[in-house]
N, C-alpha and C. Protein backbone atom coordinates (compact mmCIF):
# COMPACT_ATOMS: atom_id res chain seq x y z
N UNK A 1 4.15 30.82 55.51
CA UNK A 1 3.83 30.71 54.09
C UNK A 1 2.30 30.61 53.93
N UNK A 2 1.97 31.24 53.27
CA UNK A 2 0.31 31.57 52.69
C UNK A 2 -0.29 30.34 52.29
N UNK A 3 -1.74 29.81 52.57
CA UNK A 3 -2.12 28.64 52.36
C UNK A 3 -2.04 29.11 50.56
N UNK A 4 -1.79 28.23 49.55
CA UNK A 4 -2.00 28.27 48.06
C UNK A 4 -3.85 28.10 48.06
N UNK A 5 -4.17 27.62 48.08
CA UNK A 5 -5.61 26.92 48.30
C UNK A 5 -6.65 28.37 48.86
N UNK A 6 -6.29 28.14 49.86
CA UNK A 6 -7.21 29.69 50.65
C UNK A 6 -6.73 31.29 49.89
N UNK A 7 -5.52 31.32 49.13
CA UNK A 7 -5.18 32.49 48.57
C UNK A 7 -6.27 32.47 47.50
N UNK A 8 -6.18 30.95 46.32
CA UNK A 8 -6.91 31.06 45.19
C UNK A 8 -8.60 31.05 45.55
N UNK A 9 -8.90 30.41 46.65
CA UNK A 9 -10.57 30.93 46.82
C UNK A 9 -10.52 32.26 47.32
N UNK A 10 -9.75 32.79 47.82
CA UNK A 10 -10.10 34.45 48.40
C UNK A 10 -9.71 35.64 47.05
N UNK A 11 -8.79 34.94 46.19
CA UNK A 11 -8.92 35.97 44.68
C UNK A 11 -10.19 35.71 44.03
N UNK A 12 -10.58 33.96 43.98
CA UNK A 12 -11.52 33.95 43.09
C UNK A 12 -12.88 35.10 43.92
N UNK A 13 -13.23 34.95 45.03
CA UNK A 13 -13.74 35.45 45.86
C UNK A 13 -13.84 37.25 44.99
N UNK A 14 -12.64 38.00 45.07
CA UNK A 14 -12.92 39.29 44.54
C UNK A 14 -13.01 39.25 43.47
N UNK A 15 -12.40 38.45 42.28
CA UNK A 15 -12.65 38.64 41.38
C UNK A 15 -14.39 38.60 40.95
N UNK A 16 -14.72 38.25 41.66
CA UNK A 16 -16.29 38.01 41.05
C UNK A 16 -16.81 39.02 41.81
N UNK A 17 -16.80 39.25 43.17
CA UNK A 17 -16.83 40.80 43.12
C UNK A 17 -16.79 41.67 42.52
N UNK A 18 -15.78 42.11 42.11
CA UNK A 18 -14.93 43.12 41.35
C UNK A 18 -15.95 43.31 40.01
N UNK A 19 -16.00 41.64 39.31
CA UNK A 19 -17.16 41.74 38.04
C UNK A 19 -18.64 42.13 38.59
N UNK A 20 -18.97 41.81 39.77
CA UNK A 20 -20.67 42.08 39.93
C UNK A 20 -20.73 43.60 40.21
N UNK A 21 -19.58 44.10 40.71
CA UNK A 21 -20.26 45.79 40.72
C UNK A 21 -20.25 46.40 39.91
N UNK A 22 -19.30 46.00 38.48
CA UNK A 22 -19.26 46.58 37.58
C UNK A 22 -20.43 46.29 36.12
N UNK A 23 -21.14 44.92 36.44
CA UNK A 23 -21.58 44.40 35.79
C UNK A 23 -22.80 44.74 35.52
N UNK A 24 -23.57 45.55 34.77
CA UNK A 24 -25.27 45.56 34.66
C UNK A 24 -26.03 44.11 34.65
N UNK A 25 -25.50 43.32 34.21
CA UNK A 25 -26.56 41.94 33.71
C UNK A 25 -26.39 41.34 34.61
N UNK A 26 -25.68 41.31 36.21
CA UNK A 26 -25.68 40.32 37.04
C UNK A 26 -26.47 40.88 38.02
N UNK A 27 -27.10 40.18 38.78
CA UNK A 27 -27.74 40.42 39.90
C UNK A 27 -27.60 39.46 40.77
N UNK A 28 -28.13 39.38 42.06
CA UNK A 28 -27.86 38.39 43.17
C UNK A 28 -28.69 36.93 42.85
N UNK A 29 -29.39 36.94 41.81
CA UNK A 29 -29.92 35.58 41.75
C UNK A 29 -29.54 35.19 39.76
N UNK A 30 -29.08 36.15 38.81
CA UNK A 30 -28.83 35.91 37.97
C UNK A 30 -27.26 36.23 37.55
N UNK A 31 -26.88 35.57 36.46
CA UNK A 31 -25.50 36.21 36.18
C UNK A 31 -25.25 36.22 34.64
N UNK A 32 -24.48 37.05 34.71
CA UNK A 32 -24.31 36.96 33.17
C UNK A 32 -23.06 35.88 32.66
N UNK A 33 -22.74 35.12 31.34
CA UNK A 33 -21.49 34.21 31.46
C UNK A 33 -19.87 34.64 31.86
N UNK A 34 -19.94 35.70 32.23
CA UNK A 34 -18.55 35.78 32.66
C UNK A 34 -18.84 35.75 34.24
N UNK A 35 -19.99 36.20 34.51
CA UNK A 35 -20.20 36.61 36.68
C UNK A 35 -20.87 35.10 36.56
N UNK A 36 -21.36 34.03 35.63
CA UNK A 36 -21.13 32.79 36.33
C UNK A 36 -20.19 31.81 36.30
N UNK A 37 -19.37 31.73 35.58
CA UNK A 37 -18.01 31.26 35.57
C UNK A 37 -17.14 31.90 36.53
N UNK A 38 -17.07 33.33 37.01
CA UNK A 38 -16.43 33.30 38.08
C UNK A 38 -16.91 33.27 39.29
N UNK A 39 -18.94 33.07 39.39
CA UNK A 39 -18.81 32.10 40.31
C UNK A 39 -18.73 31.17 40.84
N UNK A 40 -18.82 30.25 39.92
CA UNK A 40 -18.46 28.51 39.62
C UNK A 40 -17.19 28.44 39.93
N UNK A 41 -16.13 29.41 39.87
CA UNK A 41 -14.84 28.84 40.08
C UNK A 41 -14.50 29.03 41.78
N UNK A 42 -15.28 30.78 42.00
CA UNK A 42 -15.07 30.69 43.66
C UNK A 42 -16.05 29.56 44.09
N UNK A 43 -16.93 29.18 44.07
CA UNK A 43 -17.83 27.98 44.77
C UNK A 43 -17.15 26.80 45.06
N UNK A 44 -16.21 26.40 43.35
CA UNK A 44 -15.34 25.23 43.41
C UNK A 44 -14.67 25.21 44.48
N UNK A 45 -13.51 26.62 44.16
CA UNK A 45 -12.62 26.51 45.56
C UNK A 45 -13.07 26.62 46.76
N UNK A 46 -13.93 27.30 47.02
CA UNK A 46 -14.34 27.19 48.25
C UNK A 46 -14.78 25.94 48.80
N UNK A 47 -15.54 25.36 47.81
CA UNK A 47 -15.79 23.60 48.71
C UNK A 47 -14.48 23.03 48.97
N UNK A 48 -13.81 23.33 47.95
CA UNK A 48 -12.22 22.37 48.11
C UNK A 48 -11.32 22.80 49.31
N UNK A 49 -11.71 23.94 50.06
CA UNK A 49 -10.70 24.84 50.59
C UNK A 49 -11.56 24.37 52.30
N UNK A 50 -12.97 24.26 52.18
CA UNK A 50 -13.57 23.70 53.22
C UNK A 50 -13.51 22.11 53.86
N UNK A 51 -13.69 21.61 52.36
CA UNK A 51 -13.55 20.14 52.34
C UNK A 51 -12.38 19.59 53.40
N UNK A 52 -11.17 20.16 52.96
CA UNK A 52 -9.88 20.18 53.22
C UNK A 52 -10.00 20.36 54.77
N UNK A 53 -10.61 21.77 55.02
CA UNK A 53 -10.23 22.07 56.26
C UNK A 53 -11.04 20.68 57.20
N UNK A 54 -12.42 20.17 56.81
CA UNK A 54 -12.91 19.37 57.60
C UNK A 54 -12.02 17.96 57.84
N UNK A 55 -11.37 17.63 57.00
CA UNK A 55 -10.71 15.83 57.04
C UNK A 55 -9.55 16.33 58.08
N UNK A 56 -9.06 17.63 58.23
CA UNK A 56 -8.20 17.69 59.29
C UNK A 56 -8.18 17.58 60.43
């Protein structure tokens, strides 16, 4: 069974992808409010998904 946790940081992961290639207003040091909200959400999970892995 698929970690739940590591699935939702690896979607959030493309999804913000997916928005930065399509996106004119984002760039690698700026974003526009939708490419920074979805990177705030992969960042979230990703600490949570790391965090996790370290207390184990």
């Amino acid at each position: 069974m698929p970690d739940d946790l590591y699935s939702r940081y690896q979607a959030a992961h493309r999804a913000h992808q997916t928005h930065a290639k399509a996106c004119t207003s984002c760039t690698g040091h700026a974003r526009c409010p939708t490419g920074a909200r979805l990177w705030e959400s992969f960042e979230r999970l990703q600490d949570a998904y790391l965090q996790r892995n370290r207390r184990r």
